[in-house]
Protein backbone atom coordinates (compact mmCIF):
# COMPACT_ATOMS: atom_id res chain seq x y z
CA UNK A 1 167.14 20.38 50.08
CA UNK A 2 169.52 17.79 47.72
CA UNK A 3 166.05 16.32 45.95
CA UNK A 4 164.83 19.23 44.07
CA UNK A 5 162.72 17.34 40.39
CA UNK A 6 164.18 18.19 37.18
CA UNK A 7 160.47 18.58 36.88
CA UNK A 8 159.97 20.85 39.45
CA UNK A 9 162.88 23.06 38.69
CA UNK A 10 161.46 23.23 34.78
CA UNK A 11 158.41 24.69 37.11
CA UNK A 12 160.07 26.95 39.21
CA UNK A 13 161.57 28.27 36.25
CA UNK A 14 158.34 28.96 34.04
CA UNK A 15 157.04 30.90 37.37
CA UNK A 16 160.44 32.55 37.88
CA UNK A 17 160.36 33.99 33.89
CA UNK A 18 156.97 35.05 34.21
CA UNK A 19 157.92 37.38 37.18
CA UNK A 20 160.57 38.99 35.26
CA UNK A 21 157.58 41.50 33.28
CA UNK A 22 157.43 43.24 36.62
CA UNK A 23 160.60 44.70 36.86
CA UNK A 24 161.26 47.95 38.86
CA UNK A 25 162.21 51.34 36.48
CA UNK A 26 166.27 51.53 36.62
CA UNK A 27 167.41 54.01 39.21
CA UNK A 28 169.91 54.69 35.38
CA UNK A 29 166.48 56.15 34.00
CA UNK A 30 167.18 59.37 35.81
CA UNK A 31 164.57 59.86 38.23
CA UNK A 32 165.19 58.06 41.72
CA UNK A 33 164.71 54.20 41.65
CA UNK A 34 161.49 52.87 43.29
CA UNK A 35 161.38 49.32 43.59
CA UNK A 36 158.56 48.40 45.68
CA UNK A 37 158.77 45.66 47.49
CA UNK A 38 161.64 42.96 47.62
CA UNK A 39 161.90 39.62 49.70
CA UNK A 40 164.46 37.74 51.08
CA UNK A 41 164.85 33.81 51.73
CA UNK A 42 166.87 32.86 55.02
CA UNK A 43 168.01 29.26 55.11
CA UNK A 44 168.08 29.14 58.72
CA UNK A 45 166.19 30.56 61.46
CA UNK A 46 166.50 34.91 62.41
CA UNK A 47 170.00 34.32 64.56
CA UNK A 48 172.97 36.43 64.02
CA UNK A 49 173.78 34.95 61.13
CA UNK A 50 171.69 36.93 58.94
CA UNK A 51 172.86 40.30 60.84
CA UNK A 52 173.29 42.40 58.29
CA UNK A 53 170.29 42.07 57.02
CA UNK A 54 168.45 43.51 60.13
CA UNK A 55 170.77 46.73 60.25
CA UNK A 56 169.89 47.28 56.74
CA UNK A 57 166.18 46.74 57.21
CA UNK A 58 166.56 48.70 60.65
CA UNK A 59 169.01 51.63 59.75
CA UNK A 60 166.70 52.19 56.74
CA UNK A 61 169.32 51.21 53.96
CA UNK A 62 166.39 48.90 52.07
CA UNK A 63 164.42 52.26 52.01
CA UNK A 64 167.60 54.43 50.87
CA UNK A 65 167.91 52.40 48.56
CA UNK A 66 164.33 52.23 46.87
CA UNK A 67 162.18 49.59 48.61
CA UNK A 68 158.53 50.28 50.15
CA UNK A 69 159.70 47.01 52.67
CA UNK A 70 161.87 43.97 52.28
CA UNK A 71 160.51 40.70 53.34
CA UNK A 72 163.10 38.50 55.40
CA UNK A 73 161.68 34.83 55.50
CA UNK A 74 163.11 32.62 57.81
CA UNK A 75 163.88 29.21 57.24
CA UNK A 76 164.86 26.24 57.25
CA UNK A 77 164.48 26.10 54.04
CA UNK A 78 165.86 25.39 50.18
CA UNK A 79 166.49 28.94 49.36
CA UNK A 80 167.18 27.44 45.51
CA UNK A 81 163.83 26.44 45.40
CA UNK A 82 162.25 29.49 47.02
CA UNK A 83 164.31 31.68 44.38
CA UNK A 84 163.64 29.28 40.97
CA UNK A 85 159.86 29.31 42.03
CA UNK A 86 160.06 33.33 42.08
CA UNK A 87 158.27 33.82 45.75
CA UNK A 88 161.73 35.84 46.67
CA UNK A 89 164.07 37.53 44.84
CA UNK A 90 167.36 36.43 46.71
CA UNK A 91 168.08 33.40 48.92
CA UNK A 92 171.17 33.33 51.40
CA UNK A 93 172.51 30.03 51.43
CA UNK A 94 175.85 28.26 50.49
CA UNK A 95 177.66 27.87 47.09
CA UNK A 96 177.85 23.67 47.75
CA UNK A 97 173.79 23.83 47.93
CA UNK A 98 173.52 26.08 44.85
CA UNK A 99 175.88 24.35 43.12
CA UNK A 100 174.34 21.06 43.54
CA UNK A 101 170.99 22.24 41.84
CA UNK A 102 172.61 23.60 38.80
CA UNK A 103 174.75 21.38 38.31
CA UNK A 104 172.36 18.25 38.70
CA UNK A 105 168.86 20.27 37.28
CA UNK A 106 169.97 22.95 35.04
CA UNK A 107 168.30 25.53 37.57
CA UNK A 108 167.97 28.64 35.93
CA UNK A 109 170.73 30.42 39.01
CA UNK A 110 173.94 32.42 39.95
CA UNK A 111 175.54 33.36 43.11
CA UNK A 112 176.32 37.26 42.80
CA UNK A 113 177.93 37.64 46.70
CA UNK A 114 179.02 35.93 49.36
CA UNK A 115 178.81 36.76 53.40
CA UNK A 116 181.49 34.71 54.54
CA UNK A 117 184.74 34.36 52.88
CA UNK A 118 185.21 31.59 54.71
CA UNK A 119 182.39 28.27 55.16
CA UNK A 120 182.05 27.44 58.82
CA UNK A 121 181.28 23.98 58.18
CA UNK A 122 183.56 21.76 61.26
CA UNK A 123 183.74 18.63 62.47
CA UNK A 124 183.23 19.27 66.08
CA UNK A 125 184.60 16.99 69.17
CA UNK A 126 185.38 17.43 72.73
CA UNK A 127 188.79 17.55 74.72
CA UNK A 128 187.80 15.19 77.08
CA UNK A 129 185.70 12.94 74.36
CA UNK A 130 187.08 12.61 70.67
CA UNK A 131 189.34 15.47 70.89
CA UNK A 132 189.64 15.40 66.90
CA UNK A 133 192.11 18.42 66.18
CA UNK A 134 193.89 16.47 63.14
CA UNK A 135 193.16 14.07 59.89
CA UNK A 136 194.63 11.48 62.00
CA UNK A 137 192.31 11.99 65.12
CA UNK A 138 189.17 10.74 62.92
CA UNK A 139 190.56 7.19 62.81
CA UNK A 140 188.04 4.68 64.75
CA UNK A 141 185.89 7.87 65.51
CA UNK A 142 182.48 7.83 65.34
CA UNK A 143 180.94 11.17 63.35
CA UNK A 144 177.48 12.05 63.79
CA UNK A 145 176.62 13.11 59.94
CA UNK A 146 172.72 14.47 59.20
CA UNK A 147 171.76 12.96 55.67
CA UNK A 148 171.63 17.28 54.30
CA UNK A 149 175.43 17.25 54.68
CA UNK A 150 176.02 13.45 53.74
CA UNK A 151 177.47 14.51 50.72
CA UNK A 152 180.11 17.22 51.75
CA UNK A 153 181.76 14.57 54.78
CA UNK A 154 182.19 12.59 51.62
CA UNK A 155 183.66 14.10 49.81
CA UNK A 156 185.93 15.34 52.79
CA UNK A 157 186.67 12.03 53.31
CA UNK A 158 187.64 11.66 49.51
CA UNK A 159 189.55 14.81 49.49
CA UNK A 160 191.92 13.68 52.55
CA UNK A 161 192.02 10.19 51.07
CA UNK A 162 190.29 8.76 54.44
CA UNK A 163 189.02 5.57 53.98
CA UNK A 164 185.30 5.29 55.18
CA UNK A 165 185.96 1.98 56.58
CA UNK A 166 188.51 3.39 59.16
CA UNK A 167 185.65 5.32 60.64
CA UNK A 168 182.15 5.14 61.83
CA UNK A 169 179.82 7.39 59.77
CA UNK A 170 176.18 7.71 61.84
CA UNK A 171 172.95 9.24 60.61
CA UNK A 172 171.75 12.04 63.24
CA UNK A 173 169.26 14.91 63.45
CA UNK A 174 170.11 18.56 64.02
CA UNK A 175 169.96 18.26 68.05
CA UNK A 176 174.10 17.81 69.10
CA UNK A 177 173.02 16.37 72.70
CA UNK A 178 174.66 12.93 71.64
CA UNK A 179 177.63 14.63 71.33
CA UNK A 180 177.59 16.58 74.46
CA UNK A 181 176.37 13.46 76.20
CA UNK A 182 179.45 11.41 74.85
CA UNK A 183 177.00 8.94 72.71
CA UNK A 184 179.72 9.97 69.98
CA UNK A 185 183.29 11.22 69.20
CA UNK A 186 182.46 13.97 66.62
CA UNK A 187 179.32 16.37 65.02
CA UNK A 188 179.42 17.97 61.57
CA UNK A 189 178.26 21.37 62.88
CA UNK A 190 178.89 24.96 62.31
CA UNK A 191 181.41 26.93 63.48
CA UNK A 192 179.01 29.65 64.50
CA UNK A 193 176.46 27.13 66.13
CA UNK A 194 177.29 24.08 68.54
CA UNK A 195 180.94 24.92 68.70
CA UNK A 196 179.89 27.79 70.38
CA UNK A 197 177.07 25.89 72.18
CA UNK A 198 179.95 23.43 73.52
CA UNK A 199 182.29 26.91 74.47
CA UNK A 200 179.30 28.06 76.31
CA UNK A 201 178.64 25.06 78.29
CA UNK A 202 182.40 24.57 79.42
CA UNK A 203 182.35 21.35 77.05
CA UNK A 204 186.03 22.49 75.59
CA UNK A 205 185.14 22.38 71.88
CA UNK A 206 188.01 20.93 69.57
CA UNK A 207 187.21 22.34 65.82
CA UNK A 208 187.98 20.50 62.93
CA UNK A 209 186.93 23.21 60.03
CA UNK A 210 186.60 22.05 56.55
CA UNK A 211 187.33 25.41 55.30
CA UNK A 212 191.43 24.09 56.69
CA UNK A 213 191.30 20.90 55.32
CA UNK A 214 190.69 20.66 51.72
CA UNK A 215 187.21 22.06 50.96
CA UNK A 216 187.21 25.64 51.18
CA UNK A 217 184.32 27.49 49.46
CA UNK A 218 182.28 30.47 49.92
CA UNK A 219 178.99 30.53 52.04
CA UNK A 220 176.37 32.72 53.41
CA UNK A 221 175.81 33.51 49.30
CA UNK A 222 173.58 35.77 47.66
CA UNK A 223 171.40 33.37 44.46
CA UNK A 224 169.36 35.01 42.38
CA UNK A 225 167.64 33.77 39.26
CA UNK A 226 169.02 34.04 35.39
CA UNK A 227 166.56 36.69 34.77
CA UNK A 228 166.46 38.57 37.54
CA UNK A 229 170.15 39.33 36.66
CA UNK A 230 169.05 40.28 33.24
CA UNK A 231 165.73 41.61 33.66
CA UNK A 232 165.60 43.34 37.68
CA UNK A 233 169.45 43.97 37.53
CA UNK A 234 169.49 47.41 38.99
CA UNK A 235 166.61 46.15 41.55
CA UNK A 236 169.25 43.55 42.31
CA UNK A 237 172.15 46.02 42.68
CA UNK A 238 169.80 48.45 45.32
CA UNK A 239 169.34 45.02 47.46
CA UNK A 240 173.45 44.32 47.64
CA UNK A 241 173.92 48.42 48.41
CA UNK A 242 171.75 48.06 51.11
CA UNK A 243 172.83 45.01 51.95
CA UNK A 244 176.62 45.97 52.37
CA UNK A 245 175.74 48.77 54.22
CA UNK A 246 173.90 47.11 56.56
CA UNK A 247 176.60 44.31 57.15
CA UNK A 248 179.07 46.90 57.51
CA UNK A 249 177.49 48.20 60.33
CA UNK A 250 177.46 44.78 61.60
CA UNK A 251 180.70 43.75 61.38
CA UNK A 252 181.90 47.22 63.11
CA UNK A 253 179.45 46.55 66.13
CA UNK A 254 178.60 43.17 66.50
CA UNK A 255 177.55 43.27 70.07
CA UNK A 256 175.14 45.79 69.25
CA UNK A 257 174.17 43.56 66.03
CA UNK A 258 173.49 40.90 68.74
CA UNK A 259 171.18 42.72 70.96
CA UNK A 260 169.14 43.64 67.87
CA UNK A 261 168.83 39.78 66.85
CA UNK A 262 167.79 38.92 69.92
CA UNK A 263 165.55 41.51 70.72
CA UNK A 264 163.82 42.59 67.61
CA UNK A 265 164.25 40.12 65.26
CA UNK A 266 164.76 36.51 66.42
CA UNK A 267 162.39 36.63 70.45
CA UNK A 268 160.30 33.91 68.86
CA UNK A 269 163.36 31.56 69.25
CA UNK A 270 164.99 31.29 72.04
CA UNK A 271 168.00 32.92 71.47
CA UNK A 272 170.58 33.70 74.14
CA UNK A 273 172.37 37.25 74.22
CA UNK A 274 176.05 35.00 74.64
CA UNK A 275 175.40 32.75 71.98
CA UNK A 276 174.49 35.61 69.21
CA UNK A 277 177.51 37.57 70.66
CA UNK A 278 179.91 34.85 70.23
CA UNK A 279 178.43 34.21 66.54
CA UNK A 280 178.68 37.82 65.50
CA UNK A 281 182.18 38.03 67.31
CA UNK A 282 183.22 34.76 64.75
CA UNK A 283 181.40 35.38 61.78
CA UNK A 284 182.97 39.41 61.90
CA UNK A 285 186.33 38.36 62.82
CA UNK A 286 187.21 34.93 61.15
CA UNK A 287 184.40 34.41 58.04
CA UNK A 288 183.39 37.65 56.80
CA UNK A 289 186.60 39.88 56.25
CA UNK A 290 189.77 38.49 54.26
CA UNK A 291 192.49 40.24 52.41
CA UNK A 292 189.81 40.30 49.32
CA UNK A 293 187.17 42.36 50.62
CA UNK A 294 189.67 44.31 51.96
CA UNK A 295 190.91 45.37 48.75
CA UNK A 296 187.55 44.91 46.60
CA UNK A 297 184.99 45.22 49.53
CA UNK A 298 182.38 43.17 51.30
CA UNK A 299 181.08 40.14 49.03
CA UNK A 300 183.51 39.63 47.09
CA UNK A 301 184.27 36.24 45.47
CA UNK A 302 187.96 36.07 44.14
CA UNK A 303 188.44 34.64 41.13
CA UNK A 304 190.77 32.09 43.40
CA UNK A 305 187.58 31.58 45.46
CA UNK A 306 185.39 30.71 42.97
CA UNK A 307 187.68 28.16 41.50
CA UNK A 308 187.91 26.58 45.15
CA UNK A 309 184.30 26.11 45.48
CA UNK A 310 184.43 24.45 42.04
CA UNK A 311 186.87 22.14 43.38
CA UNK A 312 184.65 21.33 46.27
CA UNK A 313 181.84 20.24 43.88
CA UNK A 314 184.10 18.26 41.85
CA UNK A 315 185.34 16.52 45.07
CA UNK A 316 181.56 15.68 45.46
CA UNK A 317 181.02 14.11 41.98
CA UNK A 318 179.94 17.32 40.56
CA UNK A 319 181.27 19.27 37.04
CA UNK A 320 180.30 22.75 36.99
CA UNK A 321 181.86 26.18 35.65
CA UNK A 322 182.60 28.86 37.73
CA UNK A 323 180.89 30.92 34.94
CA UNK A 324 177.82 28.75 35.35
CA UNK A 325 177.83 29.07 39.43
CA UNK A 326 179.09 32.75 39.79
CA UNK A 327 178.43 36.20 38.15
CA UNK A 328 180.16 38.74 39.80
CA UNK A 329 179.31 41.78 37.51
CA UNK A 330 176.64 43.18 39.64
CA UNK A 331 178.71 43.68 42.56
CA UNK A 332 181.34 45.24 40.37
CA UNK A 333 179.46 47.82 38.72
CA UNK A 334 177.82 48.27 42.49
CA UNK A 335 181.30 48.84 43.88
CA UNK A 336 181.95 51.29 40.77
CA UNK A 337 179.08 53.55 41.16
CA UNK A 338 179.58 53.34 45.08
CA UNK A 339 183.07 53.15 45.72
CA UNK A 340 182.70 54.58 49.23
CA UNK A 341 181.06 51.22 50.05
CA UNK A 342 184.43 49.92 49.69
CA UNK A 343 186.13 51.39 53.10
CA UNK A 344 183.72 48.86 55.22
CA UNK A 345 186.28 49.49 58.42
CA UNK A 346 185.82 51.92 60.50
């Protein structure tokens, strides 16, 4: 996901702006928008964490809003790469990934929403083994670290002024059984993933979220290409009405957003009812809501937010803009022409 080619990017991008002749009528035209078909790239697998997105697609909001059908592909995968190459229109990832790509490549891409207010990147121990609930708890600890995230414990580290040496940094795979097994003292993990694996096997999960501890930025975030923004920009804007509207029927019901991940969109992988509970429960409690959307509604990015996810890059060797990572005018104008989108509480 970090080793995207200059040359493949330049690639991605030729593909992307030869796309942009088929852009939809604007619903502005006057007669109702019709936008055909739209897709989606996941970065994970269908879990809870793309919610929303299945109340939208299953309440009929993607239709509402113009589309013959909307195309959710699942991951894992680089949703920057999906979006440069033009095979989707939006990708749901984080603004670290995004970030990274632009800032290294010169991708041709903006973030125009975010999900979660709030990353749910942790550092995740045991009581009984590691029990890391502070800066100081990491010294002599051994962190399981898979190479995708190598850079953001980094620049943790560099952020808190930890020196490496004081710790253990090892190279794992996805799979957190050496943690639950005791083969080490902490996992970079989700929040909305083995944390609650380790709550629902009685392991008594100790959280150590990055979001607290010097690198807060916005994830869960809506990329889109240069010239779909300029060329599909009320196609765009129909996708993030929809899209609100769906996740605002999943953050008012998440145990009913469960039992629709589990039972309609995600049976192909093994999903539990508790676990998607628990991660709907977090993500519409703790990571989607904040005083923000509150006042300016679901997917906003404060100004203040954007500048802490710049921070975050720079704290990982990176010099970016938020102009060159963020463009928040779709989602205002959206917000403007639907301000009853706003009251997302019920």
């Amino acid at each position: 996901m970090r080793g995207v080619t200059v040359a493949a990017v330049l690639a991605f991008s030729l593909a992307a702006c030869a796309s942009g002749d088929d852009a939809s009528p604007a619903a502005s035209a006057g007669a109702a928008a019709s936008f055909g078909d739209a897709s989606i790239q996941f970065s994970w697998i269908k879990n809870a964490e793309f919610m929303g997105e299945y109340l939208a697609d299953k309440n009929g909001y993607f239709t509402q809003a113009g589309f013959d059908s909307v195309d959710m592909v699942e991951g894992p995968a680089s949703i920057e790469a999906a979006v440069i190459s033009g095979n989707v229109d939006m990708g749901i990832g984080n603004a670290i990934s995004t970030g990274t790509i632009i800032a290294n490549e010169g991708a041709p891409l903006k973030i125009i929403g975010a999900t979660y207010q709030k990353n749910p990147f942790t550092i995740l121990s045991l009581a009984d083994k590691g029990n890391i609930a502070t800066l100081d708890d990491l010294k002599g600890k051994t962190i399981g670290v898979q190479a995708s995230n190598l850079s953001l414990w980094e620049a943790f580290l560099k952020i808190n002024n930890i020196d490496e040496s004081s710790l253990t940094t090892l190279p794992v795979q996805y799979d957190p059984t050496p943690l639950f097994n005791g083969e080490v003292d902490g996992w970079f993990s989700y929040l909305t993933n083995e944390s609650i694996d380790a709550e629902l096997l009685g392991l008594g999960p100790v959280n150590l979220p990055l979001a607290d501890f010097g690198l807060p930025f916005v994830a869960e975030t809506l990329t889109v290409t240069d010239d779909a923004i300029k060329n599909d920009r009320e196609k765009l804007k129909a996708l993030l009405v929809a899209e609100i509207r769906g996740w605002t029927d999943a953050i008012n019901d998440p145990d009913a957003a469960a039992k629709l991940t589990v039972d309609t969109y995600g049976p192909t992988f093994d999903l539990t009812i508790d676990k998607e509970t628990r991660q709907a429960e977090i993500q519409s409690s703790d990571l989607i809501v904040s005083a923000d959307t509150l006042a300016n509604g679901l997917f906003t990015i404060s100004t203040e937010l954007q500048q802490q996810s710049i921070d975050t890059l720079k704290a990982t060797g990176l010099t970016i803009t938020a102009s060159q990572l963020f463009d928040m005018s779709l989602l205002t104008e959206v917000y403007a022409e639907n301000p009853d989108l706003l009251a997302y509480s019920k």
